[in-house]
Protein backbone atom coordinates (compact mmCIF):
# COMPACT_ATOMS: atom_id res chain seq x y z
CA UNK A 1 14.83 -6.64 -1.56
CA UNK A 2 12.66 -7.30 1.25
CA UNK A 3 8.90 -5.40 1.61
CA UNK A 4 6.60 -4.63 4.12
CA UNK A 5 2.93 -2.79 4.62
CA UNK A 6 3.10 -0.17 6.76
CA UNK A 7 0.77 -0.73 9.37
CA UNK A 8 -1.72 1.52 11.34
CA UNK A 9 0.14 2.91 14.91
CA UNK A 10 -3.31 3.37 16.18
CA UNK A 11 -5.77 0.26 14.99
CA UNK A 12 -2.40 -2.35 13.92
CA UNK A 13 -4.29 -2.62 10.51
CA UNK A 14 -2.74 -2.63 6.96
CA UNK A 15 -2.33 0.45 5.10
CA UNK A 16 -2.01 1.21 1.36
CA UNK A 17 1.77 1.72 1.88
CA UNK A 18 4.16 -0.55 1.09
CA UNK A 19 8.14 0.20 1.57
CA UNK A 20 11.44 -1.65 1.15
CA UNK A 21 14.23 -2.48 3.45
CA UNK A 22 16.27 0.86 2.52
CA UNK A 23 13.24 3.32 2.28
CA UNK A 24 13.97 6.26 4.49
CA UNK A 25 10.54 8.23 5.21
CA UNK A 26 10.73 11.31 7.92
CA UNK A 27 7.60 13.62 8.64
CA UNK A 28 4.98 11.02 6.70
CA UNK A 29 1.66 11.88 7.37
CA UNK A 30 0.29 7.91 6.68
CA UNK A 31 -3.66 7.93 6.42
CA UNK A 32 -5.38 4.82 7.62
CA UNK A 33 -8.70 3.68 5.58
CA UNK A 34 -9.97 1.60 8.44
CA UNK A 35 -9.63 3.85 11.54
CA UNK A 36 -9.73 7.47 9.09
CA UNK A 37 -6.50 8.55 11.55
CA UNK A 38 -3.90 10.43 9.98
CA UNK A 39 -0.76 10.09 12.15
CA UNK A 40 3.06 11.66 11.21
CA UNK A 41 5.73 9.12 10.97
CA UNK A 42 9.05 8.31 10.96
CA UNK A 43 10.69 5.13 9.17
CA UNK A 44 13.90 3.83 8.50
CA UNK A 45 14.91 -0.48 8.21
CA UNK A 46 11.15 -1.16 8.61
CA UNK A 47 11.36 0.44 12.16
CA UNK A 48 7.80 2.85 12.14
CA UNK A 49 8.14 5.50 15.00
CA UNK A 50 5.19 7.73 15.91
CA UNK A 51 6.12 11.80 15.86
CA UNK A 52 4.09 13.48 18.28
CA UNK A 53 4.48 17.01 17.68
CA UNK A 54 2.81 19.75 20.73
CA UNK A 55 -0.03 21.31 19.59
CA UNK A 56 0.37 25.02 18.58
C-alpha cells in the first residue's frame, strides 16, 4: 500500500493527515497548522479536490 500527506490547498504545506491509495474521504474539513485554514475536501486515489460550498 502506497501513502501520502495530504497537503494544504491553500499554502501547498504538509498536514497531519496521512491516507492510503484506497482511502475514500468526502466532506473533510482538513485543518492546516501552518496557514490555520480549514478548507472541506474531497479525496479519492490520492486525487484532493477543493468543495466550495455558497455561503448561506
Amino acid at each position: 500500500m502506497r501513502e501520502q500527506w495530504i497537503l494544504c490547498p491553500c499554502c501547498k504545506s504538509k498536514t497531519r493527515i496521512k491516507v492510503q491509495e484506497n482511502t475514500v474521504l468526502e466532506y473533510f474539513p482538513l485543518f492546516c497548522p501552518k496557514c490555520k485554514q480549514e478548507t472541506l475536501i474531497a479525496v479519492k486515489q490520492f486525487n484532493v479536490s477543493v468543495i466550495r460550498e455558497p455561503d448561506a
